[in-house]
C-alpha atoms as a PDB file:
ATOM      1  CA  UNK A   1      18.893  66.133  24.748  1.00  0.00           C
ATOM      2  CA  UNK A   2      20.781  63.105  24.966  1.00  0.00           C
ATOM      3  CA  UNK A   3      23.371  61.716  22.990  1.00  0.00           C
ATOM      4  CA  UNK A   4      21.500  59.798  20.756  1.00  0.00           C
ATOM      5  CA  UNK A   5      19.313  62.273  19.581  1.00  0.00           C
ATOM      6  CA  UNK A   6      21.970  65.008  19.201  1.00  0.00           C
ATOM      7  CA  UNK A   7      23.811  62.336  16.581  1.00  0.00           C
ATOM      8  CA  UNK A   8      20.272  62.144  15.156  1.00  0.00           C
ATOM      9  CA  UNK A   9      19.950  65.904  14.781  1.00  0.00           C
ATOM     10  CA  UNK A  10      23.237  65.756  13.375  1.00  0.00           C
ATOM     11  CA  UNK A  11      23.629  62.710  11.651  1.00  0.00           C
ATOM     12  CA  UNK A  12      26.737  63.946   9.603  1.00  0.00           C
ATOM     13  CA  UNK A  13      28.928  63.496  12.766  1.00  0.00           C
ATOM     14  CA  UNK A  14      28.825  59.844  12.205  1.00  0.00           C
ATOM     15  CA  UNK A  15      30.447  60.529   8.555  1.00  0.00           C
ATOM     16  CA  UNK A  16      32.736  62.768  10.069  1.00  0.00           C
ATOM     17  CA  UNK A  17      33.698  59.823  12.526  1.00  0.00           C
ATOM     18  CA  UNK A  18      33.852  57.412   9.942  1.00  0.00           C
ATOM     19  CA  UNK A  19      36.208  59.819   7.574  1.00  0.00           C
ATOM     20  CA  UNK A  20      38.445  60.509  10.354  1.00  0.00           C
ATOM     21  CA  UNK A  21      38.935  57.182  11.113  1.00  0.00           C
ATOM     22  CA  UNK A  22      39.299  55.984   7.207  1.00  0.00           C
ATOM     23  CA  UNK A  23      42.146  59.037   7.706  1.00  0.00           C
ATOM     24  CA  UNK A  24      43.823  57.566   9.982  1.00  0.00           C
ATOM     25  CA  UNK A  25      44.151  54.404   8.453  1.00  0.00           C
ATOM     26  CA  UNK A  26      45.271  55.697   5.097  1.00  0.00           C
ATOM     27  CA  UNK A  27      48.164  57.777   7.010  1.00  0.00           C
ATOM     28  CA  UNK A  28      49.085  54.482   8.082  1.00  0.00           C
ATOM     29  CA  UNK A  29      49.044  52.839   4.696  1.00  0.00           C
ATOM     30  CA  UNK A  30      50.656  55.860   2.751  1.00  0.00           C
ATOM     31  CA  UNK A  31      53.035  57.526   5.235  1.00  0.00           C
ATOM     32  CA  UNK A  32      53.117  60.579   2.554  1.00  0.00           C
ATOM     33  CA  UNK A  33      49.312  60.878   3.018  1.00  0.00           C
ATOM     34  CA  UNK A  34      50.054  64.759   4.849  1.00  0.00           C
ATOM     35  CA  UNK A  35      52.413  65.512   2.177  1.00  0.00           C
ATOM     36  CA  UNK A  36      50.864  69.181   0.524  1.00  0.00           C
ATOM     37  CA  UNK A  37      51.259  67.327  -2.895  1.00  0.00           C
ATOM     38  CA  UNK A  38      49.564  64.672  -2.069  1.00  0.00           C
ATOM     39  CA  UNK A  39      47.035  66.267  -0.291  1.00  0.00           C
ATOM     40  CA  UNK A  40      46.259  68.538  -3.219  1.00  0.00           C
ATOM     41  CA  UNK A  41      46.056  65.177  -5.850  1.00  0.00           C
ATOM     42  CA  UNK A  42      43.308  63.521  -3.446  1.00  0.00           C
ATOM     43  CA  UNK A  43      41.599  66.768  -3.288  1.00  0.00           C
ATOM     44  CA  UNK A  44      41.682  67.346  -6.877  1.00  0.00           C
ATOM     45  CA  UNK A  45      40.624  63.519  -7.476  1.00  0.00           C
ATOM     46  CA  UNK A  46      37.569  63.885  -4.979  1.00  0.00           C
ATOM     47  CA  UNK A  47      36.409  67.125  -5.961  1.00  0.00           C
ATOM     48  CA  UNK A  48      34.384  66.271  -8.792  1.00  0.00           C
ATOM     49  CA  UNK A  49      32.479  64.043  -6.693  1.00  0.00           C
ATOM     50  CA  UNK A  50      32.305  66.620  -4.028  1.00  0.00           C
ATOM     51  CA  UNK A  51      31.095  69.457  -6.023  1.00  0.00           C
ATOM     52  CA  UNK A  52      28.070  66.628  -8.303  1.00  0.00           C
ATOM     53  CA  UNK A  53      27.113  65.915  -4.240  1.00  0.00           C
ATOM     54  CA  UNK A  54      26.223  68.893  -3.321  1.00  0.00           C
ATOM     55  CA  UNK A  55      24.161  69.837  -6.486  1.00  0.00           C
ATOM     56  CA  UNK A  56      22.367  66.222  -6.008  1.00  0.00           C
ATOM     57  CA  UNK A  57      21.291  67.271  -2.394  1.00  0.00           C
ATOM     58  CA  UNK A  58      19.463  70.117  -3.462  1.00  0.00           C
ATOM     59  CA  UNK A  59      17.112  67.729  -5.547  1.00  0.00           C
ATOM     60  CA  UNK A  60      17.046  64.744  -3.169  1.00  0.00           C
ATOM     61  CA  UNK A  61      15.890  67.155   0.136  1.00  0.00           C
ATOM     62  CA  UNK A  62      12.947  68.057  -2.601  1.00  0.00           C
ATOM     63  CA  UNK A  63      12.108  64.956  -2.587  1.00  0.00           C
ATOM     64  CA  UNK A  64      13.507  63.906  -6.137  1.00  0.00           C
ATOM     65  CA  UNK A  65      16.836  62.234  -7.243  1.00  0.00           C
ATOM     66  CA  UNK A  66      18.533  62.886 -10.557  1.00  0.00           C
ATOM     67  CA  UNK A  67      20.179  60.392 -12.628  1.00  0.00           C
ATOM     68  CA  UNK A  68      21.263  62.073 -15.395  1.00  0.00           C
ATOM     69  CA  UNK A  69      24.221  64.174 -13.694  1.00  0.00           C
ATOM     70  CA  UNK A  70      26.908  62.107 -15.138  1.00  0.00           C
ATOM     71  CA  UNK A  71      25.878  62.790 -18.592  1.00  0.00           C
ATOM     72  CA  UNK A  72      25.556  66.258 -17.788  1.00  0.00           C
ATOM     73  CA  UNK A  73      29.484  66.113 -16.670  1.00  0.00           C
ATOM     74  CA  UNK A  74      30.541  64.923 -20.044  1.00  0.00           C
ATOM     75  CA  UNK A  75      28.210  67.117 -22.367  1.00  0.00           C
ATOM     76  CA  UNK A  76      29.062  70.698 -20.344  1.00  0.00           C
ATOM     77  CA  UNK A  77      32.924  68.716 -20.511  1.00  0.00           C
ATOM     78  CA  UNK A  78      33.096  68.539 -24.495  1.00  0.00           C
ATOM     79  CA  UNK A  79      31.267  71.619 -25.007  1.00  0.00           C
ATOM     80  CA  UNK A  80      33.519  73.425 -23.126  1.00  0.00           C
ATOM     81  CA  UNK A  81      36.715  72.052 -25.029  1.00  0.00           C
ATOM     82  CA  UNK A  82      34.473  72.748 -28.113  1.00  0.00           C
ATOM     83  CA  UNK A  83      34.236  75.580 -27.624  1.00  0.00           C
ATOM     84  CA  UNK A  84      37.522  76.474 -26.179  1.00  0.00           C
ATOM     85  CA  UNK A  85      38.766  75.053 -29.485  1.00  0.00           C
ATOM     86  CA  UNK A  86      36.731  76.686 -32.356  1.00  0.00           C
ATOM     87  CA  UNK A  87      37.149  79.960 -30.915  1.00  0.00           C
ATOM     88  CA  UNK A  88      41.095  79.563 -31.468  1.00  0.00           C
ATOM     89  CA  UNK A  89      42.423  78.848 -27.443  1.00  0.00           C
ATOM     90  CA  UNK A  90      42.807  82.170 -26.847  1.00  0.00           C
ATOM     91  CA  UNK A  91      42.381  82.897 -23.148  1.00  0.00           C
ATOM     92  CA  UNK A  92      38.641  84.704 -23.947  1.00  0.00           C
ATOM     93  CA  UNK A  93      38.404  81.531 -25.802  1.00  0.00           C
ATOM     94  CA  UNK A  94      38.699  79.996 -22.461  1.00  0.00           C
ATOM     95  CA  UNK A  95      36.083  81.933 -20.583  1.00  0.00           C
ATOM     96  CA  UNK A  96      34.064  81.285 -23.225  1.00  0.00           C
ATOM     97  CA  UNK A  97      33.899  77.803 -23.213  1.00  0.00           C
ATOM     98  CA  UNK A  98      34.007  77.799 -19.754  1.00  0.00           C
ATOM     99  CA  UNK A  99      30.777  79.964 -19.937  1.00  0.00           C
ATOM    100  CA  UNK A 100      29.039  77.793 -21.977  1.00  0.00           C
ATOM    101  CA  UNK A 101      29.959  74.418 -20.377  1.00  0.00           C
ATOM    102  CA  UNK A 102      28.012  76.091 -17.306  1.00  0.00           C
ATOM    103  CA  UNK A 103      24.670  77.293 -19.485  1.00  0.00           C
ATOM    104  CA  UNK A 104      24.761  73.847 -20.501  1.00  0.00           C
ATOM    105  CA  UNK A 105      24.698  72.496 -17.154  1.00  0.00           C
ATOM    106  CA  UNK A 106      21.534  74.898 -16.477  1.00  0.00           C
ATOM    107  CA  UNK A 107      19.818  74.257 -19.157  1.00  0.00           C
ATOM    108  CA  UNK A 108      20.226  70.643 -19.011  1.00  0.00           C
ATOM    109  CA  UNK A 109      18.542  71.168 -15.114  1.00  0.00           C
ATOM    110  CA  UNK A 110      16.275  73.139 -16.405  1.00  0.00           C
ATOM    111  CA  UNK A 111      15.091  70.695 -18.562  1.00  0.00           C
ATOM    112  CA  UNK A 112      15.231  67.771 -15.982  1.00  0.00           C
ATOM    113  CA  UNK A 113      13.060  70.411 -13.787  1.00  0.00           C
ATOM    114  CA  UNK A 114       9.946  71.275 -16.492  1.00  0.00           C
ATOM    115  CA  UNK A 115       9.563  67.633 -17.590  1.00  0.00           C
ATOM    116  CA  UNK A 116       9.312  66.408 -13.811  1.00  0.00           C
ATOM    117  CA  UNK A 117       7.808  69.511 -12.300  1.00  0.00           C
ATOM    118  CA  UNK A 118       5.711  70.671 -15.527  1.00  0.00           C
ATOM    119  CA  UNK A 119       4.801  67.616 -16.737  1.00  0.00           C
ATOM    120  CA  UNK A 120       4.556  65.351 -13.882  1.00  0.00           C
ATOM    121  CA  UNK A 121       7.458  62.829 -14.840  1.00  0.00           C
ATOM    122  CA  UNK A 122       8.730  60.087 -12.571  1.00  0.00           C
ATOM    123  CA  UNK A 123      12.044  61.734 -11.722  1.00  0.00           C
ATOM    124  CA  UNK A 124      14.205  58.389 -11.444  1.00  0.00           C
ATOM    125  CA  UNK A 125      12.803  57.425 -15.039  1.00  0.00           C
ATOM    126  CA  UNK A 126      13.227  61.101 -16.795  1.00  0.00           C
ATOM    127  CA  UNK A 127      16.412  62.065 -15.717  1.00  0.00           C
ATOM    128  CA  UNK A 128      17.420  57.740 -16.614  1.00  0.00           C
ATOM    129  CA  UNK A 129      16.137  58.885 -19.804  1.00  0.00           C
ATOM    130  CA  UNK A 130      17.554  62.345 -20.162  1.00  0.00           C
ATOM    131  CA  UNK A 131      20.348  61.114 -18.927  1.00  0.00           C
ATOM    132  CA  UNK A 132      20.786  59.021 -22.207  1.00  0.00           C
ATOM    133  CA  UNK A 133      20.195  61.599 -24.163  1.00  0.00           C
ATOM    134  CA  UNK A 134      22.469  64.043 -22.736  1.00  0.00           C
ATOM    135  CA  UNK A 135      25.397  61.183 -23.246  1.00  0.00           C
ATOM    136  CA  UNK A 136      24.239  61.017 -26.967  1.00  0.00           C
ATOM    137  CA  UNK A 137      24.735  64.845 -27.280  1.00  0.00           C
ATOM    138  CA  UNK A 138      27.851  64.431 -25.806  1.00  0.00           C
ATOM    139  CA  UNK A 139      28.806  61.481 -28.195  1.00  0.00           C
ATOM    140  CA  UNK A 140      27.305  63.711 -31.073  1.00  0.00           C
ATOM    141  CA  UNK A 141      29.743  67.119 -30.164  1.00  0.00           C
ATOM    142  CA  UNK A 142      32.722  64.949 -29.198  1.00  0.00           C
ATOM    143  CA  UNK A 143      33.089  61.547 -31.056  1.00  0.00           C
ATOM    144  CA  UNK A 144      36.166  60.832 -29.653  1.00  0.00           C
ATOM    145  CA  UNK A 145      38.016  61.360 -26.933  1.00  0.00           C
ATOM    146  CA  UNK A 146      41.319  63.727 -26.504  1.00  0.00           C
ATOM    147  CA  UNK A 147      40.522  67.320 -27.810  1.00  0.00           C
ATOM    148  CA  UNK A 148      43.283  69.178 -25.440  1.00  0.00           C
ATOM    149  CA  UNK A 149      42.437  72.554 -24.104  1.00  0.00           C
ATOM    150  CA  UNK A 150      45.188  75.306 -23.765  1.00  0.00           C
ATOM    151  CA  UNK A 151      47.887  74.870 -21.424  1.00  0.00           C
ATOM    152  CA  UNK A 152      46.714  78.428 -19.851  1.00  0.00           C
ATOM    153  CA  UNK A 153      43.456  76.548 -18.608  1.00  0.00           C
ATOM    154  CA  UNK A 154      45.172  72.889 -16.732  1.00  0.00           C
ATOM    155  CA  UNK A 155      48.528  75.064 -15.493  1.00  0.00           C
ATOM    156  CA  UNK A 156      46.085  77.717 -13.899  1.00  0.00           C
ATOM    157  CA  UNK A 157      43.648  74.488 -12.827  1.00  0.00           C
ATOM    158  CA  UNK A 158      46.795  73.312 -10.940  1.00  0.00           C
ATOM    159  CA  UNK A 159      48.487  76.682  -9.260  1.00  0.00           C
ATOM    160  CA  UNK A 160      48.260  78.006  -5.928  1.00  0.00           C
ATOM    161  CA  UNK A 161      46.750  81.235  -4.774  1.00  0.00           C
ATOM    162  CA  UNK A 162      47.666  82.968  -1.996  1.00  0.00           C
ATOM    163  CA  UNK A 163      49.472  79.602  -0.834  1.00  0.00           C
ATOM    164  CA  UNK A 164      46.255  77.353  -1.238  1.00  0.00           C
ATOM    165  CA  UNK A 165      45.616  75.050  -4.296  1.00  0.00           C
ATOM    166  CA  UNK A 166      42.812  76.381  -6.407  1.00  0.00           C
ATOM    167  CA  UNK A 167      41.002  73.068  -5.724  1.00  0.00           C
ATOM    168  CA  UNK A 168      41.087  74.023  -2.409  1.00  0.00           C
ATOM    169  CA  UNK A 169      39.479  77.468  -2.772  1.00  0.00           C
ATOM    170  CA  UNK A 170      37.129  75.568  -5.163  1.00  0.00           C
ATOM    171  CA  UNK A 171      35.878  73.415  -1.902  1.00  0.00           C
ATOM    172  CA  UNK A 172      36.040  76.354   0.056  1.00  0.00           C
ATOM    173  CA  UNK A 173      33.497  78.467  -2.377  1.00  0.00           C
ATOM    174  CA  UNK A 174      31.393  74.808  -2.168  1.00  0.00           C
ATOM    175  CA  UNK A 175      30.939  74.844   1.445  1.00  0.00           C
ATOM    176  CA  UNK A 176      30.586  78.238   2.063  1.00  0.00           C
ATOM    177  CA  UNK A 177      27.568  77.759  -0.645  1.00  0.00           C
ATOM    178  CA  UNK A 178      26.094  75.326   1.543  1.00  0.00           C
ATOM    179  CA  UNK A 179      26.495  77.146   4.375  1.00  0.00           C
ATOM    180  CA  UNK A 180      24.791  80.276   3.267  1.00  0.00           C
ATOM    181  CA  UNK A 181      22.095  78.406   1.643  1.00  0.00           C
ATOM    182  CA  UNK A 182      21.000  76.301   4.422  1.00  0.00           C
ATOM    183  CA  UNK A 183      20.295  79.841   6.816  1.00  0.00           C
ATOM    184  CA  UNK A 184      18.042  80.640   3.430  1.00  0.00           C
ATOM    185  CA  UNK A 185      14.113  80.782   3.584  1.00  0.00           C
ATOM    186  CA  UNK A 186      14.674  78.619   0.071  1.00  0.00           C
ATOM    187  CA  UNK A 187      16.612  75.646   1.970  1.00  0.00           C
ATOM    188  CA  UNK A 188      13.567  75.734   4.435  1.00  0.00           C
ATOM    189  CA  UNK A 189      11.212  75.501   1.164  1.00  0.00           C
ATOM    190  CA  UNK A 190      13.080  72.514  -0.178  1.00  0.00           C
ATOM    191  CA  UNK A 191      12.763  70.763   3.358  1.00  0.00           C
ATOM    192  CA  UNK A 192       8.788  71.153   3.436  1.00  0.00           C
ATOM    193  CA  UNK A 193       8.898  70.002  -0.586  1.00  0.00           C
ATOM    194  CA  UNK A 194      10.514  67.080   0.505  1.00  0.00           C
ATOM    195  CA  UNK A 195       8.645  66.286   3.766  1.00  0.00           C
ATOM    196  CA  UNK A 196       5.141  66.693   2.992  1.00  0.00           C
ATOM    197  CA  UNK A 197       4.721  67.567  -0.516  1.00  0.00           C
ATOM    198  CA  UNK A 198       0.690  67.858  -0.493  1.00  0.00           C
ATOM    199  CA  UNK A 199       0.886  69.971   2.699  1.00  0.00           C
ATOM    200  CA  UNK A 200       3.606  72.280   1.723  1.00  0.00           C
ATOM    201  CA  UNK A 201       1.381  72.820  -1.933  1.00  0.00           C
ATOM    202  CA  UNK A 202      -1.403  73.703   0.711  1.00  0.00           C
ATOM    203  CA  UNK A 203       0.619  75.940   2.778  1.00  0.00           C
ATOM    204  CA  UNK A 204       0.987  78.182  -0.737  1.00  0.00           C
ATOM    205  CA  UNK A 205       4.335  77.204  -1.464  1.00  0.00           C
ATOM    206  CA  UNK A 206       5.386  77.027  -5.243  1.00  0.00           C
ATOM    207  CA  UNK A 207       6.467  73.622  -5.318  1.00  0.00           C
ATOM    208  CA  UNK A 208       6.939  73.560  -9.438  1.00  0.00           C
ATOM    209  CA  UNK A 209       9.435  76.565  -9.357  1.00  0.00           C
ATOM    210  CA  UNK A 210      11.228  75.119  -6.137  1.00  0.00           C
ATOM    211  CA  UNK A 211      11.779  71.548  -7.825  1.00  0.00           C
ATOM    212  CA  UNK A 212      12.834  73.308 -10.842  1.00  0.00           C
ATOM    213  CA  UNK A 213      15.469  75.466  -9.036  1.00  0.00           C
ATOM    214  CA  UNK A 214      16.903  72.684  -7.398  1.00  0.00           C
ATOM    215  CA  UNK A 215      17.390  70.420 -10.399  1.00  0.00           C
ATOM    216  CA  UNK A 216      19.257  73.669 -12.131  1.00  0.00           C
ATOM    217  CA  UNK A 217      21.359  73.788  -8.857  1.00  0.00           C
ATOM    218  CA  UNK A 218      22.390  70.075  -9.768  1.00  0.00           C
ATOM    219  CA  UNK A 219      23.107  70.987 -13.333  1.00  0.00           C
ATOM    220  CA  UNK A 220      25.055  74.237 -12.142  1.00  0.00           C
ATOM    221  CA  UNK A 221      27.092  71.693  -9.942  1.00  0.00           C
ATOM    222  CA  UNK A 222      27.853  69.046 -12.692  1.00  0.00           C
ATOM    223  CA  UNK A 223      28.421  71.760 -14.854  1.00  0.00           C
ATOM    224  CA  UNK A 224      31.551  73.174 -12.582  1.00  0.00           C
ATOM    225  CA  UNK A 225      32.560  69.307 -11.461  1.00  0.00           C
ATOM    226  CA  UNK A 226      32.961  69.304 -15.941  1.00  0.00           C
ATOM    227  CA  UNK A 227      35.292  72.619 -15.513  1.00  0.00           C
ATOM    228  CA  UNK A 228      37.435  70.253 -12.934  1.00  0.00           C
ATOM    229  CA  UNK A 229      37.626  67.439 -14.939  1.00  0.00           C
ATOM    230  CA  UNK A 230      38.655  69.542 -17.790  1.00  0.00           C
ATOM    231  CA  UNK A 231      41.450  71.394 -15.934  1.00  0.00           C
ATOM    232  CA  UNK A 232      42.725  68.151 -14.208  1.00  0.00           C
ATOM    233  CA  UNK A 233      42.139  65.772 -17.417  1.00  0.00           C
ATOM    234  CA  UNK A 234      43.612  68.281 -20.067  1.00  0.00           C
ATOM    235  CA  UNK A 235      40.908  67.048 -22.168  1.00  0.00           C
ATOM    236  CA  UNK A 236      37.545  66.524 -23.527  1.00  0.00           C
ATOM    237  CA  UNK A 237      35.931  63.258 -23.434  1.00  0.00           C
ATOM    238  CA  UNK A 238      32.030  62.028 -23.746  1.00  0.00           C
ATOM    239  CA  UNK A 239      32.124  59.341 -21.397  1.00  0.00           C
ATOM    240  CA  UNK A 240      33.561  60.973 -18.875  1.00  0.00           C
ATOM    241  CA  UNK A 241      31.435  60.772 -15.294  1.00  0.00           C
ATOM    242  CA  UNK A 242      29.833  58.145 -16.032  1.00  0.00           C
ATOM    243  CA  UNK A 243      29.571  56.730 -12.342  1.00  0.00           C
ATOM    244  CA  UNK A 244      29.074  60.169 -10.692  1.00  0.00           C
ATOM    245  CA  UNK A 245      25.152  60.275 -10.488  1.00  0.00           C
ATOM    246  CA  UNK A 246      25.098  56.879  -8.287  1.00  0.00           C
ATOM    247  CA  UNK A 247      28.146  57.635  -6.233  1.00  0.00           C
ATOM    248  CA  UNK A 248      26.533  61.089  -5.957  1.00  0.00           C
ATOM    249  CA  UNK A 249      23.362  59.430  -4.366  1.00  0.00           C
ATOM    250  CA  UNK A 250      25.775  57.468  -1.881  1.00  0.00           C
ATOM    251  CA  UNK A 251      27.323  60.499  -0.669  1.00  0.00           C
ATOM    252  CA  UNK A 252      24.434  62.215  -0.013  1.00  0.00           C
ATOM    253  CA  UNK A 253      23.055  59.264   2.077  1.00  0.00           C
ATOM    254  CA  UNK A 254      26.082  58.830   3.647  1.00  0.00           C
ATOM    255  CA  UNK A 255      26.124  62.593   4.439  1.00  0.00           C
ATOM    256  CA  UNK A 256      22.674  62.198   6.737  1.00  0.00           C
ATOM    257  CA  UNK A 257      20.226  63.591   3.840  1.00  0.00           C
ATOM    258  CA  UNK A 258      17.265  61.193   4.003  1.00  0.00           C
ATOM    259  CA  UNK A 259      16.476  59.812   0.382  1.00  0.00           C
ATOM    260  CA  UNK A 260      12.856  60.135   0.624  1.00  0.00           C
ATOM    261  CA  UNK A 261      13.943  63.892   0.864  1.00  0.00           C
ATOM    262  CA  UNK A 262      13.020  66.751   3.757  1.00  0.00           C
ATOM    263  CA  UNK A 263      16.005  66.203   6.038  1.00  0.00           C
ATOM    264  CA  UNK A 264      19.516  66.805   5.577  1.00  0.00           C
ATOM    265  CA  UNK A 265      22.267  69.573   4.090  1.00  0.00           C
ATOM    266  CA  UNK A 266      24.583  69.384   1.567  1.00  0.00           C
ATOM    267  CA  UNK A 267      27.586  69.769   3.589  1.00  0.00           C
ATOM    268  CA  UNK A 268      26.675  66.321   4.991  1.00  0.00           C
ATOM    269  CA  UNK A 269      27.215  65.691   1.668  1.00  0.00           C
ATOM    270  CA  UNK A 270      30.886  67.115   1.373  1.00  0.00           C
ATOM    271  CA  UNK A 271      31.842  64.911   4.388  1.00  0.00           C
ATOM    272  CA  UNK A 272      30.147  61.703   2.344  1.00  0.00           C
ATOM    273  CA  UNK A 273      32.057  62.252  -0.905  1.00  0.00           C
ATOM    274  CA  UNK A 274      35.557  62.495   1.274  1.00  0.00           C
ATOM    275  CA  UNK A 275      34.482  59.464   2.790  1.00  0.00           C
ATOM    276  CA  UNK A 276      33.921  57.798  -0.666  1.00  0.00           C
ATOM    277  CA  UNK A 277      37.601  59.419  -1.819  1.00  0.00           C
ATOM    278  CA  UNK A 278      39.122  57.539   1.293  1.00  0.00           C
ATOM    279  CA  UNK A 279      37.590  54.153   1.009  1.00  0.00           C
ATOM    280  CA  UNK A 280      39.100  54.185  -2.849  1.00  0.00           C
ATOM    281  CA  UNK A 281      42.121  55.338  -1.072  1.00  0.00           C
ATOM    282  CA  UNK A 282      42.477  52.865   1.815  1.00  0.00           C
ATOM    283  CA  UNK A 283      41.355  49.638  -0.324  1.00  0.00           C
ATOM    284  CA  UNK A 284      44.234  50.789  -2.952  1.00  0.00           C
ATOM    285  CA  UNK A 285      46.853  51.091  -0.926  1.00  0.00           C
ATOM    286  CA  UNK A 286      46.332  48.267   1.109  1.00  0.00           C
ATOM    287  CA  UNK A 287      46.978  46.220  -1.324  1.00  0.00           C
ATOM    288  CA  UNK A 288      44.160  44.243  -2.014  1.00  0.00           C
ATOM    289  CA  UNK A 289      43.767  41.640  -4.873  1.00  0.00           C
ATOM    290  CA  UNK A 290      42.148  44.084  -7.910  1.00  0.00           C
ATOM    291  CA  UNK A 291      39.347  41.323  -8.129  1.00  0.00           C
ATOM    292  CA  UNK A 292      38.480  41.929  -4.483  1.00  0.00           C
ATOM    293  CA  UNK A 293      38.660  45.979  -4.225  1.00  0.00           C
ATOM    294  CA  UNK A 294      35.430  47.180  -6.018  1.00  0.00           C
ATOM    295  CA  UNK A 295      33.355  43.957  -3.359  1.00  0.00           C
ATOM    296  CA  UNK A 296      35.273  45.343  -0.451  1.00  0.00           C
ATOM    297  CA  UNK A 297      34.541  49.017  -1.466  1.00  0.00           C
ATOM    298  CA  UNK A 298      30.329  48.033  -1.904  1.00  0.00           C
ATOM    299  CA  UNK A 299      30.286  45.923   1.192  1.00  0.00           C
ATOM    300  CA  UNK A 300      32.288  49.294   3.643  1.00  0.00           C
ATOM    301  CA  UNK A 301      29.619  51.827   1.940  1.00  0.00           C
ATOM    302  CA  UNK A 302      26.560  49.331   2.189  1.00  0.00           C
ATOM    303  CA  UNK A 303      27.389  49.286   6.028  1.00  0.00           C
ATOM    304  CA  UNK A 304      28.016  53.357   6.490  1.00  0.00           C
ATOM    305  CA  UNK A 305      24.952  53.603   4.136  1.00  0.00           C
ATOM    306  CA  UNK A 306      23.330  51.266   6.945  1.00  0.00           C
ATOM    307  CA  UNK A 307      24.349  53.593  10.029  1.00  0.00           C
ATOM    308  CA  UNK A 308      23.136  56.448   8.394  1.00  0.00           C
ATOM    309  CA  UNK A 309      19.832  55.156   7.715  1.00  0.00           C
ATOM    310  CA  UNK A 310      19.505  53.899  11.012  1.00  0.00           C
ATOM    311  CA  UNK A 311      20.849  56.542  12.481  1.00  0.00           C
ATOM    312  CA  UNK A 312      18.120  59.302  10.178  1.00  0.00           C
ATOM    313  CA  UNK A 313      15.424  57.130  10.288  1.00  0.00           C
ATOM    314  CA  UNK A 314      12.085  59.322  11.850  1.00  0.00           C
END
């Protein structure tokens, strides 16, 4: 095998090439970069992202793409404080809320899943549409921003166990759930889905149930990127993720999953949502005009969205 097609067999290396070199430079720019404080805010600012990523490559490698994951981040968000809330902040109150901000993330998936799977929706134009009305349940729990949840909930968010952040040992649990579900006979399901739908529905594979249980995997995964929010925002509020489903779709590109679906792995995806975190990072602290950032930012992932394509194209 030669070099070329090992990077194609692995196109993630490429992202992992790209984020160690966007690491470099930002160690340059901010010379407190490898400071355990600091490391711990980036990581707590890019998990969100991270964890809505990995949930979102699940349904892409099937050959779909969800749009409506933002809105699922701020309903399972103000149900959770809701919740928290009404049941007096107790810490049960807590686990409650926290409970139900994740059966809201399932359910929401499981409704993207029966409308595109059961009922043969488009999936960019149902979950665009869910994805509407999931903000307007949002808007309809939560009116207005700033319900605060219990100081028990953001002081625990932000502690240390065992001398590693919690959003640490939240990435950890992330990637190990990639890992063991790419060695699964379900991961190798979701890559025939996604490669040849018609043959894999000939082969006797239950496509509805598999596209179903991938678009609750992305709700599961918005739902716990909510629980983040919450714990690092304090707070409930109903536009909150609003750009996570497209930046979602750029890490998972970026991570080597092909868009059409049936190649890739979601801790491709990890790597692309770091490499998202550090292009925010670099273009910041470099110092850039403010009406220049957001064109530099487009034009650095257009061109890493390029490589990977090029790079994964069969």
């Amino acid at each position: 095998m030669n070099a070329f097609a090992f990077v194609r067999s692995r196109p993630w290396l490429i992202t992992v090439i790209v984020l160690a070199i966007l690491v470099a430079i930002n160690i340059s720019l901010q010379p407190s970069f490898t400071n355990p404080g600091v490391l711990r805010s980036n990581l707590a600012t890019f998990l969100p992202l991270i964890l809505v990523a990995i949930g979102q490559t699940y349904v892409i490698l099937a050959g779909d793409i969800d749009l409506s994951v933002g809105s699922i981040v701020a309903l399972a968000n103000v149900v959770t404080v809701s919740v928290i809330a009404a049941m007096g902040g107790t810490d049960l109150a807590i686990w409650l809320g926290m409970a139900s901000g994740v059966a809201v993330g399932l359910v929401c998936g499981l409704v993207n899943g029966l409308l595109i799977s059961g009922l043969r929706f488009q999936p960019i134009v149902t979950t665009f549409a869910t994805g509407i009305l999931f903000a307007a349940f949002a808007l309809w729990v939560l009116p207005q921003a700033g319900l605060p949840v219990p100081q028990n909930y953001w002081r625990t968010y932000g502690e240390s166990f065992f001398g590693v952040p919690l959003v640490a040992w939240v990435l950890i649990a992330g990637a190990i759930f990639t890992l063991v579900v790419s060695r699964t006979v379900f991961h190798s399901h979701l890559l025939a889905a996604g490669g040849n739908r018609t043959g894999a529905f000939q082969s006797g594979l239950r496509i509805g149930r598999i596209r179903i249980t991938s678009f609750m995997i992305a709700g599961l995964f918005a739902a716990f990127a909510a629980l983040c929010l919450t714990g690092e925002t304090a707070s409930g509020d109903p536009l909150l993720g609003q750009t996570l489903a497209l930046s979602s779709i750029s890490a998972v590109v970026l991570g080597g999953t092909a868009l059409a679906g049936g190649f890739g792995g979601a801790f491709g995806s990890i790597i692309g949502a770091l490499v998202l975190g550090m292009i925010g990072n670099v273009i910041f602290f470099a110092g850039l005009p403010f009406e220049y950032q957001t064109l530099v930012q487009g034009i650095i992932v257009l061109l890493a969205l390029a490589g990977g394509v090029f790079v994964t194209r069969r």
